[in-house]
Protein backbone atom coordinates (compact mmCIF):
# COMPACT_ATOMS: atom_id res chain seq x y z
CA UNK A 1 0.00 0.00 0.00
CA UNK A 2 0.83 3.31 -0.77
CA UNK A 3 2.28 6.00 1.87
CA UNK A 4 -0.98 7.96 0.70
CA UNK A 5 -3.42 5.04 0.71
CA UNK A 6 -2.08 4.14 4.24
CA UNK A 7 -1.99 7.89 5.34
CA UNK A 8 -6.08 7.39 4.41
CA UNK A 9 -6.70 4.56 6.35
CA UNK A 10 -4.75 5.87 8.87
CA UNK A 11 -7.24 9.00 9.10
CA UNK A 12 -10.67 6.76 8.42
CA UNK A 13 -9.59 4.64 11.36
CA UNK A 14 -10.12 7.71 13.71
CA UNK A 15 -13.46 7.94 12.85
CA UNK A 16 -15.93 8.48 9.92
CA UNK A 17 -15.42 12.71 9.87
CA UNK A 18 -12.31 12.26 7.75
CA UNK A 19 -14.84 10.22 4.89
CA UNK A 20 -17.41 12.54 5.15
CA UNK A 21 -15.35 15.75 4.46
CA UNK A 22 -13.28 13.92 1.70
CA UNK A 23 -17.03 12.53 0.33
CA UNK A 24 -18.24 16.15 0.59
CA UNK A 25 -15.23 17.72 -1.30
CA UNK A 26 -15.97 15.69 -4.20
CA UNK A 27 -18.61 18.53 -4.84
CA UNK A 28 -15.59 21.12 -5.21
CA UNK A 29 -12.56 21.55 -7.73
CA UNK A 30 -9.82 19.29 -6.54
CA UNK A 31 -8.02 20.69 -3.80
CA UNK A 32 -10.61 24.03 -3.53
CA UNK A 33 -12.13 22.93 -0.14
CA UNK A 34 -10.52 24.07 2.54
CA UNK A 35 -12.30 21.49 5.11
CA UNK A 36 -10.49 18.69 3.25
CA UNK A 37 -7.03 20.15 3.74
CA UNK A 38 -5.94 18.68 7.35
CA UNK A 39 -6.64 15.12 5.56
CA UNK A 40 -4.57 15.51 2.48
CA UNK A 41 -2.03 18.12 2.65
CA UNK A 42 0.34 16.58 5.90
CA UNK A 43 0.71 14.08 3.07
CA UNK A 44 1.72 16.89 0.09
CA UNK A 45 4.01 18.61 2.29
CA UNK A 46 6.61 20.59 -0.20
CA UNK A 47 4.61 19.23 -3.35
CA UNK A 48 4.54 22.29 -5.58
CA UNK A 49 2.83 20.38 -9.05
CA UNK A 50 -0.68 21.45 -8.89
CA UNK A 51 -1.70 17.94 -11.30
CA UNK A 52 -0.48 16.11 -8.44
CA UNK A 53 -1.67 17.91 -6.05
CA UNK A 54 -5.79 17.99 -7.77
CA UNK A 55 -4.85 14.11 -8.65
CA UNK A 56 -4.30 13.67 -4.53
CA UNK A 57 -7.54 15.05 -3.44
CA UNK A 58 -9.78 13.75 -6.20
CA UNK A 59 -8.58 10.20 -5.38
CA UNK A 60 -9.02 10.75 -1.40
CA UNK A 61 -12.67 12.15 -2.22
CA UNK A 62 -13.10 8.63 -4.28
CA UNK A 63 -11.73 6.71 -1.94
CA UNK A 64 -14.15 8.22 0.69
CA UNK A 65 -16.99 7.92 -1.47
CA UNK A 66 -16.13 4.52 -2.60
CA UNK A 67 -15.19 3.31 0.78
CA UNK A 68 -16.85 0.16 2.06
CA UNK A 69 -16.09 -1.81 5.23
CA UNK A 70 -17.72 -5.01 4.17
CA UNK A 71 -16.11 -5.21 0.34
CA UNK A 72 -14.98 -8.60 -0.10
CA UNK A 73 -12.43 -9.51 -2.48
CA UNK A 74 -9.08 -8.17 -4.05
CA UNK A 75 -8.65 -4.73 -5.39
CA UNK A 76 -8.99 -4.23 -9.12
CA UNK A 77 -7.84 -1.38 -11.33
CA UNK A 78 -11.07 0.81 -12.72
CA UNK A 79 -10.73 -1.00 -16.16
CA UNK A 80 -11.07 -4.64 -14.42
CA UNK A 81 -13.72 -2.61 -12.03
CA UNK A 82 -15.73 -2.04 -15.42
CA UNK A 83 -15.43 -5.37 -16.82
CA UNK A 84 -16.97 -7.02 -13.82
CA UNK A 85 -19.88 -4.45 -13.70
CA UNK A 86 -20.23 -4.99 -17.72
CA UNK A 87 -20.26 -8.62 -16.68
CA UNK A 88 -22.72 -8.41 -14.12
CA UNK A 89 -25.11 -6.40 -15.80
CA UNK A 90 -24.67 -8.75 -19.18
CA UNK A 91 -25.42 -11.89 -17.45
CA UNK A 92 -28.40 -10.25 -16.12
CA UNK A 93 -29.70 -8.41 -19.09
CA UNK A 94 -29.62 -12.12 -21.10
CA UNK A 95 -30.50 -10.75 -24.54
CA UNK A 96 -31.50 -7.06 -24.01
CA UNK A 97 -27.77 -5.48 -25.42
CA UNK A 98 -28.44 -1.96 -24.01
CA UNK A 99 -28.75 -2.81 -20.80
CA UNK A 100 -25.15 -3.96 -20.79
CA UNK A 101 -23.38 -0.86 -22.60
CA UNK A 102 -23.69 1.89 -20.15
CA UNK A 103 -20.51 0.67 -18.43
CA UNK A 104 -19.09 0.04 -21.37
CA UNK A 105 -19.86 3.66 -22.97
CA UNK A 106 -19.29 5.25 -19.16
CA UNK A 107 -15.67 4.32 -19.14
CA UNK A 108 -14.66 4.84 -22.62
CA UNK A 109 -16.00 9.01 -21.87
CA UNK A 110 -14.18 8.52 -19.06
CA UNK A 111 -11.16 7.21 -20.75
CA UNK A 112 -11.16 10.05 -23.81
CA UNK A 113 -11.86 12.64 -21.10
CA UNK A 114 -9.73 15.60 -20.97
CA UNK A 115 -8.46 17.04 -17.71
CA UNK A 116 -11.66 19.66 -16.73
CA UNK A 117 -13.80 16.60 -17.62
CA UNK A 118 -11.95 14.06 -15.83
CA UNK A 119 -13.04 14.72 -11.84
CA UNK A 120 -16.58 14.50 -12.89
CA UNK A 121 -16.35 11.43 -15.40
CA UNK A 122 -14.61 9.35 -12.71
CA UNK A 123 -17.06 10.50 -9.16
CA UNK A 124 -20.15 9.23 -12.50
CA UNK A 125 -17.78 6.00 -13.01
CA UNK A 126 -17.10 5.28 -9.34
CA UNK A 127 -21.22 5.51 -8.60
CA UNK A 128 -21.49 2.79 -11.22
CA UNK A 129 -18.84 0.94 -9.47
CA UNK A 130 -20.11 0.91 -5.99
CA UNK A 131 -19.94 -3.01 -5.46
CA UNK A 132 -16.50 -3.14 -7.09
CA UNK A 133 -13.77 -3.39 -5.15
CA UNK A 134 -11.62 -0.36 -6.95
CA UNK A 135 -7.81 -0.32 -6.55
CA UNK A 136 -7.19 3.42 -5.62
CA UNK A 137 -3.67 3.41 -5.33
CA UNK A 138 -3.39 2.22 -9.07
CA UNK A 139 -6.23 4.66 -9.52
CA UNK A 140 -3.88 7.47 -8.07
CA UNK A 141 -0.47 6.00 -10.18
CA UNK A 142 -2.62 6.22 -13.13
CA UNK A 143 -3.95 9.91 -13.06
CA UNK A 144 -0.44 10.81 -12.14
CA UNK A 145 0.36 9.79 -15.30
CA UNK A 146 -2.88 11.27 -17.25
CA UNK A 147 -1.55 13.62 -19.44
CA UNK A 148 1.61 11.73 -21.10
CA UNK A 149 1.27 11.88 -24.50
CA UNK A 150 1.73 7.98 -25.41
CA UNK A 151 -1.40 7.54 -22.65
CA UNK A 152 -0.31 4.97 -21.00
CA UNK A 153 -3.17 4.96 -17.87
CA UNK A 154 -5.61 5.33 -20.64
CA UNK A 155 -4.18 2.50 -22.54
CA UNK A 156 -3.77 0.08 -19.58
CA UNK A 157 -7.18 0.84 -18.34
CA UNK A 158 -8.66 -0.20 -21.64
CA UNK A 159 -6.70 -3.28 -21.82
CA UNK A 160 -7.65 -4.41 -18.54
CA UNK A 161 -11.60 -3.77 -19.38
CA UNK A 162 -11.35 -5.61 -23.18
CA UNK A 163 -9.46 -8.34 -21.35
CA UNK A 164 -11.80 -8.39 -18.66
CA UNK A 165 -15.19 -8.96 -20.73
């Protein structure tokens, strides 16, 4: 686990205000409210890149929001996340093909999302996701990496969803 994943659970093991401010921040910019700074910024101390900084307290909003104590299994990246949704949803939908591509079509806007976009297309993904156990360290790794041109996050996320269904 992360130093930043651990620093979370450090926090949520005090009690449940840490979640509910990082939950309620999600309704901000990343990083514009102010409630949510004594949860992430002891962590950014000296961190001057303001992508890394956003990236921080988007993914400790999602992890807040996306928090479960009774998840069982594993954590998955988002694109083997989506795959088990798209599953899900396929094996219940039995013939009836739109019922199975709003994952599908979710996470490929998510994936093609530029950087204003991309807070809002992942808090929509993650409320699909709710019964998935979501890796949010790889989740973090990944938007870290966002904006390289060859798009790697993007490119591994969409593997793991294709390979996944």
């Amino acid at each position: 686990m992360s130093g930043f994943m651990a620093w979370l659970e450090k926090i949520n093991a005090d009690g449940r205000k840490a979640r509910a401010v990082l939950r309620r921040s999600l309704a901000f910019e990343p990083g514009a409210y102010v409630p949510a700074y004594p949860y992430v910024e002891p962590f950014l101390t000296g961190e001057e890149n303001q992508w890394k900084r956003e990236m921080h307290y988007l993914v400790a909003g999602l992890w807040a929001a996306h928090w479960r104590e009774e998840r069982a299994g594993p954590p998955v990246s988002i694109g083997k996340a989506c795959a088990l949704l798209y599953k899900e949803q396929k094996r219940r939908a039995k013939d009836n093909k739109d019922a199975v591509s709003g994952p599908e079509r979710r996470f490929i806007t998510m994936l093609n999302s530029d950087t204003d976009q991309l807070p809002y297309r992942l808090r929509q993904l993650l409320a699909l996701l709710k019964d998935q156990p979501v890796d949010c360290e790889n989740l973090l790794a990944g938007l870290l990496r966002w904006n390289d041109d060859r798009k790697p996050t993007q490119n591994s996320w969409a593997r793991d969803f294709y390979r996944g269904i």
